[in-house]
C-alpha atoms as a PDB file:
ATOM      1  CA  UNK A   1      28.160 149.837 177.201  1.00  0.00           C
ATOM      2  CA  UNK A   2      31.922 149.472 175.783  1.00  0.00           C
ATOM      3  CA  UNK A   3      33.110 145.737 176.240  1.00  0.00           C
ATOM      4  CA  UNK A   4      35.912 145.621 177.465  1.00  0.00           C
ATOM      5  CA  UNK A   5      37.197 143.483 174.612  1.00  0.00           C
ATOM      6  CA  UNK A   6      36.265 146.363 172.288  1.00  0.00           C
ATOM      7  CA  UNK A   7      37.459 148.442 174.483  1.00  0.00           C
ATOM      8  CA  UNK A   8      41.120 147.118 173.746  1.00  0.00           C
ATOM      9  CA  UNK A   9      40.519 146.509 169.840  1.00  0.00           C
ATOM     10  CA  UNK A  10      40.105 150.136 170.026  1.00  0.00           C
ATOM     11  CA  UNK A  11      43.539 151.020 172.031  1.00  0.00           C
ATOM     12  CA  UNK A  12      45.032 148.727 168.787  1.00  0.00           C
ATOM     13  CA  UNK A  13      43.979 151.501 166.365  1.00  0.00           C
ATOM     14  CA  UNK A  14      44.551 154.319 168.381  1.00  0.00           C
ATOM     15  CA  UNK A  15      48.385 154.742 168.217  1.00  0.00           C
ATOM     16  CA  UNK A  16      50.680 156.747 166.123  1.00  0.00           C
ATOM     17  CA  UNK A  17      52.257 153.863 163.720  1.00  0.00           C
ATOM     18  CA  UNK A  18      48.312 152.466 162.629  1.00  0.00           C
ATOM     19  CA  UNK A  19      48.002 152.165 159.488  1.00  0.00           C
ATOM     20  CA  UNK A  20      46.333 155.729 158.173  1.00  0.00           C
ATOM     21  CA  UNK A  21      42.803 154.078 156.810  1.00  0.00           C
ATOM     22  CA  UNK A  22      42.104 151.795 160.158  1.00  0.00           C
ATOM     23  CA  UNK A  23      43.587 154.339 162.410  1.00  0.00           C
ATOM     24  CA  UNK A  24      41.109 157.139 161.104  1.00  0.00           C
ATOM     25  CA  UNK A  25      38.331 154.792 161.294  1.00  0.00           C
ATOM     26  CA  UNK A  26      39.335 154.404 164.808  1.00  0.00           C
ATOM     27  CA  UNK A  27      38.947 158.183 165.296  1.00  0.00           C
ATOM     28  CA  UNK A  28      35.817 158.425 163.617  1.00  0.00           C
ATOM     29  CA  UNK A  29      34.583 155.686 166.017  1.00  0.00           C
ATOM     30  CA  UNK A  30      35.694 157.173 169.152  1.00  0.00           C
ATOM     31  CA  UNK A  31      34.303 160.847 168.140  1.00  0.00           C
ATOM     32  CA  UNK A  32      30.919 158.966 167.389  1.00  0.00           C
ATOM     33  CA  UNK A  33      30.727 157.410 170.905  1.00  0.00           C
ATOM     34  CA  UNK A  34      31.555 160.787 171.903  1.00  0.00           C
ATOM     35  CA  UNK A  35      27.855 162.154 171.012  1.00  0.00           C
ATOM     36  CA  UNK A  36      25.959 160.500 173.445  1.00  0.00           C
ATOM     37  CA  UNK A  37      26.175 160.379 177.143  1.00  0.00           C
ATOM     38  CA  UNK A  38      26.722 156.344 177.447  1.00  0.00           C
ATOM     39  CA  UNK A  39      29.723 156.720 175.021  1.00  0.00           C
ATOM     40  CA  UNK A  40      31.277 159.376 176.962  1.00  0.00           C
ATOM     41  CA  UNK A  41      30.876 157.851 180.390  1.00  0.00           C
ATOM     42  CA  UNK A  42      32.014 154.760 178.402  1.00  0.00           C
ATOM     43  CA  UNK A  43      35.371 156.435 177.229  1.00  0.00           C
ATOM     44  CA  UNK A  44      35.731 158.541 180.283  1.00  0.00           C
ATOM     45  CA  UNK A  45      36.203 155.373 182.656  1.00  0.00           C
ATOM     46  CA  UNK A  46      39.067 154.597 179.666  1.00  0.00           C
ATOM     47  CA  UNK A  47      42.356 156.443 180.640  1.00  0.00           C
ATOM     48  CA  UNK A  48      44.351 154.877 178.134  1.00  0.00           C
ATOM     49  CA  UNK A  49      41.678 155.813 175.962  1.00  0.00           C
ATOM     50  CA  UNK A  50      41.922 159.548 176.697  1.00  0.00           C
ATOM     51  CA  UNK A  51      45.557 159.369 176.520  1.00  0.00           C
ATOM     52  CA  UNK A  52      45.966 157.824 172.995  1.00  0.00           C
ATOM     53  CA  UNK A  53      43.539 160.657 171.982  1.00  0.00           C
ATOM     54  CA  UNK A  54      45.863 163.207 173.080  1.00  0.00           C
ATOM     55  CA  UNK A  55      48.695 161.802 171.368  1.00  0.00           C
ATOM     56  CA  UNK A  56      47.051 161.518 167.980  1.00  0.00           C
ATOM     57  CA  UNK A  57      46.420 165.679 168.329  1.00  0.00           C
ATOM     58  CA  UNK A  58      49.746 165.455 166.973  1.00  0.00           C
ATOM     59  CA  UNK A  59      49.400 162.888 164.063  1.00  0.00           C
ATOM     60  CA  UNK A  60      50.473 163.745 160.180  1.00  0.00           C
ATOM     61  CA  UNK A  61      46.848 163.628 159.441  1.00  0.00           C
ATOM     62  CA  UNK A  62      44.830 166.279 159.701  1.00  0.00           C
ATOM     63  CA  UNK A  63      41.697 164.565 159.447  1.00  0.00           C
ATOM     64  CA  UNK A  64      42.275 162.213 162.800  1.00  0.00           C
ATOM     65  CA  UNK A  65      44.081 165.074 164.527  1.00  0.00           C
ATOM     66  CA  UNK A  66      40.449 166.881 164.159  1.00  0.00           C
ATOM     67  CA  UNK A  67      38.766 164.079 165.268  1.00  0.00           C
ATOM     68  CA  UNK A  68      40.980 163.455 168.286  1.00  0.00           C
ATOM     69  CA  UNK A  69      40.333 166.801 169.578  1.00  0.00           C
ATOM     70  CA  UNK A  70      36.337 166.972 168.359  1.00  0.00           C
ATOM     71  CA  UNK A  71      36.386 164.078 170.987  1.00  0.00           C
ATOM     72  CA  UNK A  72      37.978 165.761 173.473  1.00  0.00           C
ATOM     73  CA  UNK A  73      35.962 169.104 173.364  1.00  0.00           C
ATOM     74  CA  UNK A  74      33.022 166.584 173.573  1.00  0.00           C
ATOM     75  CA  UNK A  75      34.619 164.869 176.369  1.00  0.00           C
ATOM     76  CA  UNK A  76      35.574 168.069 178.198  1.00  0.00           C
ATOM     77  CA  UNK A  77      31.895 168.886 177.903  1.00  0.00           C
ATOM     78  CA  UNK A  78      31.215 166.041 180.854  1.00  0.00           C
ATOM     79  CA  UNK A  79      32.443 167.048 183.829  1.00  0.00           C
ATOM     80  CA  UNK A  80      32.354 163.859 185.204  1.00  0.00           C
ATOM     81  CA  UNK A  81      35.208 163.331 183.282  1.00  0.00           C
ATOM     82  CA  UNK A  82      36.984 166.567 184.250  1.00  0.00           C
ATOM     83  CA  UNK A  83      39.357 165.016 186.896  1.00  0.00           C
ATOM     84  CA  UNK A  84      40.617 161.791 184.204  1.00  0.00           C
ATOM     85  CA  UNK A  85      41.874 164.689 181.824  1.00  0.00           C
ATOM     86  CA  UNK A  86      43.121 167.198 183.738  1.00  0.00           C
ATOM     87  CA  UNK A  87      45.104 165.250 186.288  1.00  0.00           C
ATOM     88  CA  UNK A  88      45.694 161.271 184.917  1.00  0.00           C
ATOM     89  CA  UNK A  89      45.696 161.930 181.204  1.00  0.00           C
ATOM     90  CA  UNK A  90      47.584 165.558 182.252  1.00  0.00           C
ATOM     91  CA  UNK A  91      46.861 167.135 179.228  1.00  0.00           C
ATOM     92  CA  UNK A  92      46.498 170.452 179.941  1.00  0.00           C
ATOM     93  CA  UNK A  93      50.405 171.520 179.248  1.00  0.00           C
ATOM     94  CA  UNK A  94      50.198 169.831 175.870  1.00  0.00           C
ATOM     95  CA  UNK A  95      47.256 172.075 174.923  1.00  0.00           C
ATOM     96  CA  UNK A  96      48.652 175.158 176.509  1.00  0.00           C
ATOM     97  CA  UNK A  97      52.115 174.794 174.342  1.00  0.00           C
ATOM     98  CA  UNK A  98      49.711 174.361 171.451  1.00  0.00           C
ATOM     99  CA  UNK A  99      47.202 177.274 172.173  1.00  0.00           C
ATOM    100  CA  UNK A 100      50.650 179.446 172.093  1.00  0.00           C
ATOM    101  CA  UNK A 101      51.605 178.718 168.501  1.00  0.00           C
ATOM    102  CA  UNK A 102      50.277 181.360 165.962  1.00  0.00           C
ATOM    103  CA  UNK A 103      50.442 178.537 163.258  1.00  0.00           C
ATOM    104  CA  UNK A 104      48.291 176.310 164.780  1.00  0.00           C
ATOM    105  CA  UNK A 105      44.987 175.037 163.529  1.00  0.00           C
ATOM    106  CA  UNK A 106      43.234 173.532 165.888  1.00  0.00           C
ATOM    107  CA  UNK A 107      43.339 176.222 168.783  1.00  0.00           C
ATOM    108  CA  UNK A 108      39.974 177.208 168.900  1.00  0.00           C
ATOM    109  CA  UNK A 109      38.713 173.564 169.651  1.00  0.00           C
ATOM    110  CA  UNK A 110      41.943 173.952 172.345  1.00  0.00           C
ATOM    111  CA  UNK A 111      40.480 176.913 173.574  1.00  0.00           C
ATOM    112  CA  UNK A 112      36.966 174.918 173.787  1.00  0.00           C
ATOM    113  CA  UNK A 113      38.320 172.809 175.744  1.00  0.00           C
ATOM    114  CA  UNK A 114      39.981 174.901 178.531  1.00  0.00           C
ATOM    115  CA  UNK A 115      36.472 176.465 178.442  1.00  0.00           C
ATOM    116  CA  UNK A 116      34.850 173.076 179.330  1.00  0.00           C
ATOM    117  CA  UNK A 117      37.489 171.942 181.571  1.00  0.00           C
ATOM    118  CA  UNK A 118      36.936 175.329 183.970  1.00  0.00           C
ATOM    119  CA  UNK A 119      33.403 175.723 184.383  1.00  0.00           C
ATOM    120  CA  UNK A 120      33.610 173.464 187.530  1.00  0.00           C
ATOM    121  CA  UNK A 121      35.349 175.147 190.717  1.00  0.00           C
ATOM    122  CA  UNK A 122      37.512 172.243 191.622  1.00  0.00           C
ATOM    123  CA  UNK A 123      39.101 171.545 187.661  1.00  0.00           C
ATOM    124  CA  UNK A 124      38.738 175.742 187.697  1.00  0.00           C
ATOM    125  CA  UNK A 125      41.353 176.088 190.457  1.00  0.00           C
ATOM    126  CA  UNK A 126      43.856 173.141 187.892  1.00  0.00           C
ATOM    127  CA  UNK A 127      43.394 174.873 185.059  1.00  0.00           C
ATOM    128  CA  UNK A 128      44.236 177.939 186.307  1.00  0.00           C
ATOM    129  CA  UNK A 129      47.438 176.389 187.966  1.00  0.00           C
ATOM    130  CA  UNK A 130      48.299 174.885 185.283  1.00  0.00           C
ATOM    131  CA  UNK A 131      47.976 177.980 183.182  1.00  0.00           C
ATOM    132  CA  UNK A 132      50.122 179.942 186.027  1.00  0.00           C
ATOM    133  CA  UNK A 133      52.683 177.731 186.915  1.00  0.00           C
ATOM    134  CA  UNK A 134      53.256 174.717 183.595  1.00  0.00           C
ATOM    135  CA  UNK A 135      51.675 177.183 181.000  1.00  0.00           C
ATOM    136  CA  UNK A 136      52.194 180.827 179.749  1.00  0.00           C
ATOM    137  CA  UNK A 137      50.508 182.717 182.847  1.00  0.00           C
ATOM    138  CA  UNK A 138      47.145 184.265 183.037  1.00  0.00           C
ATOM    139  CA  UNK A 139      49.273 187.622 181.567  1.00  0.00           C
ATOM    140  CA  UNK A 140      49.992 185.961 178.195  1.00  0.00           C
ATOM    141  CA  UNK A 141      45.950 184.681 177.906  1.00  0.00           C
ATOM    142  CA  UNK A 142      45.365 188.026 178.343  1.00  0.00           C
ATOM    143  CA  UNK A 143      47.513 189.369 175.524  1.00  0.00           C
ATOM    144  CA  UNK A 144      46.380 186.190 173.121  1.00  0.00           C
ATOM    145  CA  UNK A 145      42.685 187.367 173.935  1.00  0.00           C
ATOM    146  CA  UNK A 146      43.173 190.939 173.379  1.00  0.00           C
ATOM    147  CA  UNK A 147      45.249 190.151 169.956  1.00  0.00           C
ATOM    148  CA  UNK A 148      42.815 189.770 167.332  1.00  0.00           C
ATOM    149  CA  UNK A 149      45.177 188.664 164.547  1.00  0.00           C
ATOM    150  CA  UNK A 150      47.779 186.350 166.810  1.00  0.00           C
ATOM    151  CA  UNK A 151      46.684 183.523 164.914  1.00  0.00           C
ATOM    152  CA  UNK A 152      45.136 184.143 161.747  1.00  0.00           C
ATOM    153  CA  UNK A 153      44.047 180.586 161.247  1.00  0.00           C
ATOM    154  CA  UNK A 154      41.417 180.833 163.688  1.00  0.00           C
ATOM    155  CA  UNK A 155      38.934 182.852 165.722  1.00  0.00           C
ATOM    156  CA  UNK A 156      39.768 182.217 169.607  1.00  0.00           C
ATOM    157  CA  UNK A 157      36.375 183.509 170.572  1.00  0.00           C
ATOM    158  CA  UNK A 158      36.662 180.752 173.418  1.00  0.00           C
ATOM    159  CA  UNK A 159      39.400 182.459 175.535  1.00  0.00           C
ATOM    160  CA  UNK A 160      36.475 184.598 176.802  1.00  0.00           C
ATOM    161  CA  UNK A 161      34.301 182.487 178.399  1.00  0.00           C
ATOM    162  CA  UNK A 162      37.615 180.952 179.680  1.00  0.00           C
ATOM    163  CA  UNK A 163      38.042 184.002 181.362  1.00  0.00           C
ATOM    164  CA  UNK A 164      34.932 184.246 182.776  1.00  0.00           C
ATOM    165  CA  UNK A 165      35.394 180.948 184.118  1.00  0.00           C
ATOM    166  CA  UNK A 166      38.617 181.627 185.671  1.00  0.00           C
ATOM    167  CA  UNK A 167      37.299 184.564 187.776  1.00  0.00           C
ATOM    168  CA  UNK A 168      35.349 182.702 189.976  1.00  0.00           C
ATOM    169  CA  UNK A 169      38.398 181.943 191.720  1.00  0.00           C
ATOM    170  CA  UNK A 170      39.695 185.138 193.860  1.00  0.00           C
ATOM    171  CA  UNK A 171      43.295 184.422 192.228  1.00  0.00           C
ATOM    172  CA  UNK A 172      42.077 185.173 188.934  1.00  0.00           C
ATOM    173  CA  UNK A 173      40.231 188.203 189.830  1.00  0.00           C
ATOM    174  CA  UNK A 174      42.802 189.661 191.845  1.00  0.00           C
ATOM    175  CA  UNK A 175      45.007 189.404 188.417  1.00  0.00           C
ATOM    176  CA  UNK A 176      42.258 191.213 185.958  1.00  0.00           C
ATOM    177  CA  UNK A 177      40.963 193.894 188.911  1.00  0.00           C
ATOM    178  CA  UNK A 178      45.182 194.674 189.114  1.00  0.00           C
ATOM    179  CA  UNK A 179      45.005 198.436 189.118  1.00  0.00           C
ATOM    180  CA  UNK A 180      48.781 198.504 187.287  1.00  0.00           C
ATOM    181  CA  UNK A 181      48.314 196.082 184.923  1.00  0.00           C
ATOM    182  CA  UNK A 182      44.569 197.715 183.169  1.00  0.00           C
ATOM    183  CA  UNK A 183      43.322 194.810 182.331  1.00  0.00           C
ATOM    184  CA  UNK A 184      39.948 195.967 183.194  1.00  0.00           C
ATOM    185  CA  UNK A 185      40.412 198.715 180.770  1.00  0.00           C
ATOM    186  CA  UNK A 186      41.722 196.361 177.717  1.00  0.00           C
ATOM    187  CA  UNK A 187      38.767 193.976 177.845  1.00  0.00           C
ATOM    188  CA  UNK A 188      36.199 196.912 178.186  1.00  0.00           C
ATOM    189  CA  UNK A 189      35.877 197.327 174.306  1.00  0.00           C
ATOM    190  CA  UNK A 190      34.778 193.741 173.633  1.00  0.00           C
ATOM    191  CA  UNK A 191      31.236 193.996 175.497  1.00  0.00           C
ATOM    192  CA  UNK A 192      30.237 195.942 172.264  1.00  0.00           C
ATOM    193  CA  UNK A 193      32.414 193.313 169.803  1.00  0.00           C
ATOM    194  CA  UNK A 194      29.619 192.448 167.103  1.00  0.00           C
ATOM    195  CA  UNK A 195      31.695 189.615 165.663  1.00  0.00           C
ATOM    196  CA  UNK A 196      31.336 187.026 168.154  1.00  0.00           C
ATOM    197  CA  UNK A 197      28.460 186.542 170.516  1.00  0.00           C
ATOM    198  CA  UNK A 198      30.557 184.117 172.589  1.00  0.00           C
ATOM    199  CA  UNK A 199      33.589 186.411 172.653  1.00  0.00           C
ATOM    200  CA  UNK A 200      31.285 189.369 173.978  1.00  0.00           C
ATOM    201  CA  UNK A 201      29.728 187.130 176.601  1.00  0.00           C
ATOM    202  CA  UNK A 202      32.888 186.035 177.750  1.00  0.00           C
ATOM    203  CA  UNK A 203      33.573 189.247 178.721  1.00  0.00           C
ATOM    204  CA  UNK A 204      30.178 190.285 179.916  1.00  0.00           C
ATOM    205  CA  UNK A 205      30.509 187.226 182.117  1.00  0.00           C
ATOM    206  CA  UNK A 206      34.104 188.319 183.318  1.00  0.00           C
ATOM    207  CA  UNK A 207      33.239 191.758 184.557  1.00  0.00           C
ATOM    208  CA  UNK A 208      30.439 190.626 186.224  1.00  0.00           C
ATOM    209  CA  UNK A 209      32.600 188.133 188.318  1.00  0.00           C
ATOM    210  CA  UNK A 210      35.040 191.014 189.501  1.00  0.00           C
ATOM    211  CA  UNK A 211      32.593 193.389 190.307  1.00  0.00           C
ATOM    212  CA  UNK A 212      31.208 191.012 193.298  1.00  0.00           C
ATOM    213  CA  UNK A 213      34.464 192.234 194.539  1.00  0.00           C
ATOM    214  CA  UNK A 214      33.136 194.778 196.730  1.00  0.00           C
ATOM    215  CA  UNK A 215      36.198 196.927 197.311  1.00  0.00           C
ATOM    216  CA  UNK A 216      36.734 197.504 193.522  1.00  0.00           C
ATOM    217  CA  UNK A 217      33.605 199.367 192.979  1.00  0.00           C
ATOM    218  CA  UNK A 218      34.935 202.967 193.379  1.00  0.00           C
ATOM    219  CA  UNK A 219      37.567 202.447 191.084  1.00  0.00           C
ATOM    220  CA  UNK A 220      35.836 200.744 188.458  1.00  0.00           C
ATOM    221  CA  UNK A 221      33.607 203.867 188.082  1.00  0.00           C
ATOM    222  CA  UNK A 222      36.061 206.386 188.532  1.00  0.00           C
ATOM    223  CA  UNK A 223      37.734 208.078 185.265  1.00  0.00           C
ATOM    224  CA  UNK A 224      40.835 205.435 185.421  1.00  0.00           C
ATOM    225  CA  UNK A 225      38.040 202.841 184.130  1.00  0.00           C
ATOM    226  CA  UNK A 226      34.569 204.209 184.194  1.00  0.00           C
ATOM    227  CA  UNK A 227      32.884 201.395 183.534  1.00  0.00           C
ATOM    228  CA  UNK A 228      29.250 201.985 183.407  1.00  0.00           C
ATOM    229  CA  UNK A 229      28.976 203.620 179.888  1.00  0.00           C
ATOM    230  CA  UNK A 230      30.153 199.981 178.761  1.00  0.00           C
ATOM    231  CA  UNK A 231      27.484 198.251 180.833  1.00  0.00           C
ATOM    232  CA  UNK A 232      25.007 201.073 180.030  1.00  0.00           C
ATOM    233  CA  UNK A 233      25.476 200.999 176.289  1.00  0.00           C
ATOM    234  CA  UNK A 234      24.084 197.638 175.287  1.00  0.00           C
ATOM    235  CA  UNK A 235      20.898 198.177 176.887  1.00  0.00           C
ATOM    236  CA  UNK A 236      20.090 201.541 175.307  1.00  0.00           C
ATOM    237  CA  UNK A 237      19.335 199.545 171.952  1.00  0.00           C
ATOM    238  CA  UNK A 238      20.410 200.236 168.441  1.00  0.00           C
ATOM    239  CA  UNK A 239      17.734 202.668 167.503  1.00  0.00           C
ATOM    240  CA  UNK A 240      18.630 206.662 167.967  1.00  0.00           C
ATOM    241  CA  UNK A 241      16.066 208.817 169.656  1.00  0.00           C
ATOM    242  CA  UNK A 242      14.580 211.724 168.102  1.00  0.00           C
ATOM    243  CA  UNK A 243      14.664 215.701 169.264  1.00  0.00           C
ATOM    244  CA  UNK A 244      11.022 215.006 170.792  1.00  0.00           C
ATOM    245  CA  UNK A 245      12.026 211.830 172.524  1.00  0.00           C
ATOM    246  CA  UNK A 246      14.961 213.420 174.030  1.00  0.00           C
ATOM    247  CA  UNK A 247      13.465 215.903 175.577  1.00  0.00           C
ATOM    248  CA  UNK A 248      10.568 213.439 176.760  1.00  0.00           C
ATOM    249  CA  UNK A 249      13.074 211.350 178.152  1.00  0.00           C
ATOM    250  CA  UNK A 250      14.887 214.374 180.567  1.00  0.00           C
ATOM    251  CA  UNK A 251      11.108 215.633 181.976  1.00  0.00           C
ATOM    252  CA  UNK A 252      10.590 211.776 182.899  1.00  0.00           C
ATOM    253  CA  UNK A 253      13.730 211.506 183.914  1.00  0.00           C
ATOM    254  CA  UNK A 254      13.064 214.275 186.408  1.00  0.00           C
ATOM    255  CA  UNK A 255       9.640 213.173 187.613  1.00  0.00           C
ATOM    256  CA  UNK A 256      11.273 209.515 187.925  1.00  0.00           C
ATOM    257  CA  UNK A 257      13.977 211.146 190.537  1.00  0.00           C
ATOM    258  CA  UNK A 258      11.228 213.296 191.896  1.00  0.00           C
ATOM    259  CA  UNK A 259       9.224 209.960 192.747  1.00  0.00           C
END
């Protein structure tokens, strides 16, 4: 357990105007303590702590920006520490202005961290206020997501299990399942995206969410989205079937319905 005199030696190194050498030693600490459960609980019960974190994000040095926010996505990972970061250290319109700049390099551990940060309903419902009402609206996400080459630096796979962690709040559904806005339709190519894993499950995830919406069914596989070739299409398997085997397939297909 953190003492609370270490505790403070700590705060010492963790400001802007430390000297570069004991300051990134301070960073390397702090993202240390972050690997194991003690040290987060530790840190998380630190405010201060999570706030001088956030403002080294934005230090010269690229090596104890990347440690600050290492920490963080480890921290984010707790979400016993959800409620300390989202509402007393109130960082979620720092990353959100960040996540919007095409030159930045450190929005995919951003993006890890909004991941994190929603998985629980109750820091689910600030997030997605925050990204409404202080941030660039669920609309601009969206567009980001669906953008391949907005920021070249990086991948943004993350945004997609961000999604699906946003659409276990009605608000968030009722925005992707808008009829006018085809959102449905944009994010429909990505369940077969071979690059990403996480990017593809993100979406996965996310249409799976809306569809518990009931009265969305009919239009989701009508011909304005027709969605079941998408959901159909992963499980038929790489491998293409033969004259014989197609032909197999229809008679069984027959006695199947006949049974």
């Amino acid at each position: 357990m953190l003492s609370e005199g270490r505790i403070q030696e700590l705060l010492g190194f963790l400001t802007l105007d430390t000297r570069l050498d004991v300051k990134g030693q301070a960073t390397e600490c702090v993202l240390g303590l972050t690997g194991s459960k003690d040290g987060r609980r530790d840190l998380g019960q630190c405010v201060d702590i999570l706030r001088s974190l956030l403002a080294l994000t934005k230090d010269t040095s690229r090596a104890v920006a990347k440690d600050c926010y290492y920490a963080l996505v480890n921290l984010s990972a707790d979400a016993a520490i959800h409620r300390a970061l989202v509402q007393d250290v109130r960082l979620m319109p720092v990353l959100l202005a960040n996540l919007l700049d095409p030159e930045y390099d450190f929005a995919d551990q951003i993006c890890s961290i909004l991941s994190n940060l929603s998985r629980e309903a109750d820091t689910c419902v600030d997030v997605f206020r925050a990204i409404q009402n202080e941030g660039p609206g669920l609309a601009e996400i969206v567009d980001i997501f669906c953008s391949d080459s907005y920021n070249k630096k990086v991948d943004l796979h993350y945004l997609g299990p961000l999604l699906s962690n946003l659409t276990q709040l009605p608000e968030a559904r009722k925005f992707i399942l808008d009829k006018d806005r085809c959102v449905v339709q944009r994010l429909l190519p990505y369940t077969q995206y071979e690059d990403s894993s996480v990017r593809r499950g993100g979406v996965v995830g996310t249409l799976r969410n809306c569809c518990f919406d009931h009265s969305y069914h009919e239009w989701l596989l009508g011909n304005k989205v027709d969605i079941l070739p998408f959901l159909l299409l992963p499980l038929a398997g790489p491998d293409e079937l033969n004259e014989d085997e197609m032909e197999g397939g229809e008679e069984y297909g027959e006695g199947a319905g006949i049974r």
